[in-house]
Protein backbone atom coordinates (compact mmCIF):
# COMPACT_ATOMS: atom_id res chain seq x y z
CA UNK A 1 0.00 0.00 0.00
CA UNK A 2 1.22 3.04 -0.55
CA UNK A 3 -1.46 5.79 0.84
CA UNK A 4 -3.66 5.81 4.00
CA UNK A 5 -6.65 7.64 4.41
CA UNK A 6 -8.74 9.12 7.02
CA UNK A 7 -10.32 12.28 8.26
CA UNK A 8 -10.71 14.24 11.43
CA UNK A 9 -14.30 14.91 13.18
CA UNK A 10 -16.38 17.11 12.27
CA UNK A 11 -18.71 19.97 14.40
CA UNK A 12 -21.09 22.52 14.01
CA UNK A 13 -19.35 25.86 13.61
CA UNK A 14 -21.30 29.06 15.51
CA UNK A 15 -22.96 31.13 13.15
CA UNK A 16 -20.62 34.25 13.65
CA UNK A 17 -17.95 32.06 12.25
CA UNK A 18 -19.42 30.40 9.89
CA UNK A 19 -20.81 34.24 8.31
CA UNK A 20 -16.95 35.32 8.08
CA UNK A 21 -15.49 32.57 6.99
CA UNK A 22 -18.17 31.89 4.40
CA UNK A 23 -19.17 35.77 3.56
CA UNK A 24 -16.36 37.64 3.79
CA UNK A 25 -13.67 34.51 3.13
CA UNK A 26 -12.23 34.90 5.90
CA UNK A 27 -9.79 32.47 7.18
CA UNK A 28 -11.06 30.40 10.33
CA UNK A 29 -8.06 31.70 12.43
CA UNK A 30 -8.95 35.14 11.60
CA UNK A 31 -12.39 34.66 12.11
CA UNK A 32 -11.83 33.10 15.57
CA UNK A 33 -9.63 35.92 16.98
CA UNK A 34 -12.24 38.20 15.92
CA UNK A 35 -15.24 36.54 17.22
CA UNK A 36 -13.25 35.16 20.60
CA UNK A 37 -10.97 38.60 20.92
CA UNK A 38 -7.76 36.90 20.50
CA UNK A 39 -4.78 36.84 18.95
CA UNK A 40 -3.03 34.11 16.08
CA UNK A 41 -5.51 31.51 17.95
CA UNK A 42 -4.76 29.46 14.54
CA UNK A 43 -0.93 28.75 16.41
CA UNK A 44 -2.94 27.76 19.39
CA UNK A 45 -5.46 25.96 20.63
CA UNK A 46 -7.31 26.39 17.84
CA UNK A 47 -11.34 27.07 17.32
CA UNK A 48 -11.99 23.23 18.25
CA UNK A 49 -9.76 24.21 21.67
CA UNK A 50 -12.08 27.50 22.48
CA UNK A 51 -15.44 25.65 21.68
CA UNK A 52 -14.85 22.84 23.45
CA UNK A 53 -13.29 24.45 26.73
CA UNK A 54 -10.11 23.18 26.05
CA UNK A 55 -10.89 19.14 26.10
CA UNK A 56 -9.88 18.64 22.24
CA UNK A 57 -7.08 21.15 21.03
CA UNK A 58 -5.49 21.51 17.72
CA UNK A 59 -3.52 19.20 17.75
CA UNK A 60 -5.60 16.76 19.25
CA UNK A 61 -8.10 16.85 17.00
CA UNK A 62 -5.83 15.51 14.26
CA UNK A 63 -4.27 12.48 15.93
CA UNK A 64 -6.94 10.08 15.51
CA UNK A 65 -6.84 10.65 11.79
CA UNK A 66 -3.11 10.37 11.48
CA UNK A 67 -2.95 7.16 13.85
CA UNK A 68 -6.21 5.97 11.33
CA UNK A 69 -4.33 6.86 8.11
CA UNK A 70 -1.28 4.55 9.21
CA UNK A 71 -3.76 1.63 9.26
CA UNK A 72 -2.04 0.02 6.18
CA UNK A 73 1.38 0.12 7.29
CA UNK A 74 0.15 -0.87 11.07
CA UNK A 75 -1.46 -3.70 9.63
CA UNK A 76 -0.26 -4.38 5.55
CA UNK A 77 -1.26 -7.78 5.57
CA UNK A 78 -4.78 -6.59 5.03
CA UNK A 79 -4.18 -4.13 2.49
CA UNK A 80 -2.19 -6.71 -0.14
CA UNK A 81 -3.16 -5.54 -3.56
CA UNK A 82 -4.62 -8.94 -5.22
């Protein structure tokens, strides 16, 4: 095999972020330091780390995906092309 796929979660973005992301294309960073008042959040925590209190961060909320992706080499014996 030589790819791996997978995908992070997904969750309902407030409506304040979803109107400047999606009407004035703003980038989500951007549109969470306006909406939250803070500053390069996008380096931080991240809009899944101010929504959910801090129990998922950025970087958290990618593991699972990576760790998923790796599947195929974790386990190649599955993934033999025939």
């Amino acid at each position: 095999t030589s790819w791996g796929y997978a995908k992070t979660g997904a969750f309902l973005l407030p409506p304040a972020l979803c109107a400047l992301v999606l009407n004035k294309n703003m980038e989500l960073g951007d549109a969470d330091d306006e909406v939250f008042k803070r500053v390069n959040s996008k380096h931080g925590g991240g809009t899944v780390g101010i929504l959910t209190d801090g129990e998922i961060d950025r970087a958290d909320y990618y593991v699972h995906a990576l760790k998923l992706a790796l599947v195929p080499w974790i386990r190649p014996e599955l993934y033999l092309e025939l």
